[in-house]
C-alpha atoms as a PDB file:
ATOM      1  CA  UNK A   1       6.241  46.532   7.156  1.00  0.00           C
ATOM      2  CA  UNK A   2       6.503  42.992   6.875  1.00  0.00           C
ATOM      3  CA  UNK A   3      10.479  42.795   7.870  1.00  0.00           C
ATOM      4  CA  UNK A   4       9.286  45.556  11.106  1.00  0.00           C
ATOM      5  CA  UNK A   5       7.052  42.822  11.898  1.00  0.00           C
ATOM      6  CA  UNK A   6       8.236  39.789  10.353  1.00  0.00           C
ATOM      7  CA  UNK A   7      12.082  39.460  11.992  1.00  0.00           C
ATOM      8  CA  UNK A   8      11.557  39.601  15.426  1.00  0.00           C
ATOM      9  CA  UNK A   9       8.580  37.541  15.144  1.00  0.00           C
ATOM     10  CA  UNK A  10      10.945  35.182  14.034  1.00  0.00           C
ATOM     11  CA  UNK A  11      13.498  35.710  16.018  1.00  0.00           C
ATOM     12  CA  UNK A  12      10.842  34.933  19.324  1.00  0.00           C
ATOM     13  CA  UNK A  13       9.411  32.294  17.450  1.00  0.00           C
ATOM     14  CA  UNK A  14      12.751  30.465  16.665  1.00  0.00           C
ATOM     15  CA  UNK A  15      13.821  31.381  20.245  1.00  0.00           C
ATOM     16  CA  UNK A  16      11.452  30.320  22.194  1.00  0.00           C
ATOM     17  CA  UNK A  17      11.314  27.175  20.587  1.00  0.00           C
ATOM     18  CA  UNK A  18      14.331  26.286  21.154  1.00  0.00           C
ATOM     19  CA  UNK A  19      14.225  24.369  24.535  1.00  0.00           C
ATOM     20  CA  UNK A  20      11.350  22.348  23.574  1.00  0.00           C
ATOM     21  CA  UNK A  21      12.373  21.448  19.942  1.00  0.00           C
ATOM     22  CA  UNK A  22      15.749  20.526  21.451  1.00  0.00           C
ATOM     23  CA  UNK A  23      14.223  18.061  24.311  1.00  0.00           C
ATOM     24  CA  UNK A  24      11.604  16.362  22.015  1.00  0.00           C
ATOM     25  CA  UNK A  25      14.702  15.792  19.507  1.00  0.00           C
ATOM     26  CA  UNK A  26      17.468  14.584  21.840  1.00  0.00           C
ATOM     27  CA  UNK A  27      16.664  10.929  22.301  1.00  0.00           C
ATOM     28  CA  UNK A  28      16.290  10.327  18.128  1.00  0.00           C
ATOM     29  CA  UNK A  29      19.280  12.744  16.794  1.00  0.00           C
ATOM     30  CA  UNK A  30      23.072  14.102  17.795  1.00  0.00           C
ATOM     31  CA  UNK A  31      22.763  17.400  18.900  1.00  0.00           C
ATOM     32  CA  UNK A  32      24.551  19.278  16.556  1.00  0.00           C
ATOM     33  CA  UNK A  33      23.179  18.120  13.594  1.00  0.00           C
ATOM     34  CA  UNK A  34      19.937  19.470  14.999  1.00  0.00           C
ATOM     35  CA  UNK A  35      21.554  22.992  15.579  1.00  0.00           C
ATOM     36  CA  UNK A  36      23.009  22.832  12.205  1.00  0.00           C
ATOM     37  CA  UNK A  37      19.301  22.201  10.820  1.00  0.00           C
ATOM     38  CA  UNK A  38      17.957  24.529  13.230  1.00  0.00           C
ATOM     39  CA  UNK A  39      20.538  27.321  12.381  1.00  0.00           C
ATOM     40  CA  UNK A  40      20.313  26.777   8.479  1.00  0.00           C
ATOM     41  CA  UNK A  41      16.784  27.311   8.924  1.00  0.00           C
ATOM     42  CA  UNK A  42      16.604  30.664  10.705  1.00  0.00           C
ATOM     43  CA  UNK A  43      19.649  31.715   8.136  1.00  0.00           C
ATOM     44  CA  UNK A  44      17.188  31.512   5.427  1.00  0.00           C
ATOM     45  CA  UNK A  45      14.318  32.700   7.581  1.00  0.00           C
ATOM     46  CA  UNK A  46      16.249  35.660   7.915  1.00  0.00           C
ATOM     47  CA  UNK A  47      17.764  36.199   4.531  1.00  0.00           C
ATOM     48  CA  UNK A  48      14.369  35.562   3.373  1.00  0.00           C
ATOM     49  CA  UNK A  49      12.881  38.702   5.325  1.00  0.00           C
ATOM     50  CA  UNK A  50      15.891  40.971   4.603  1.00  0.00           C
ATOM     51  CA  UNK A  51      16.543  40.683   1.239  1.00  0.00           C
ATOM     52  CA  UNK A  52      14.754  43.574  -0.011  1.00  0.00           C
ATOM     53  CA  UNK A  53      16.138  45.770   2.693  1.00  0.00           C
ATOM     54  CA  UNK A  54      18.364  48.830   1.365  1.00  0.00           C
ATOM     55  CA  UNK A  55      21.556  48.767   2.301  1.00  0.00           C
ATOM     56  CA  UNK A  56      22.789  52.223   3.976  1.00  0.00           C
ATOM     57  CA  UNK A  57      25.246  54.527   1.564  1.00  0.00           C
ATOM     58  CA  UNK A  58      28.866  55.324   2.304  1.00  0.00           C
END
């Protein structure tokens, strides 16, 4: 239930922040060090969430 609900509420939340995260951080940091933080963190966000998830069989 919780990966149903918990990914792509995620996935909006990271998302959505995006524009606004990026504007308020642009003046004090190089922009792709803050994607690299900002990707890192939805990598574990994910992997988090989806590590319990079967994997299909062959």
């Amino acid at each position: 239930m919780l990966q149903a609900v918990g990914a792509p509420a995620l996935l909006i939340l990271i998302w959505s922040t995006g524009f606004i995260a990026a504007r308020a951080v642009a003046p004090h940091a190089d922009p792709n060090l803050f994607l690299t933080f900002r990707f890192l963190i939805a990598v574990v966000g994910f992997t988090i969430l989806v590590r319990n998830v079967p994997w299909p069989e062959r």
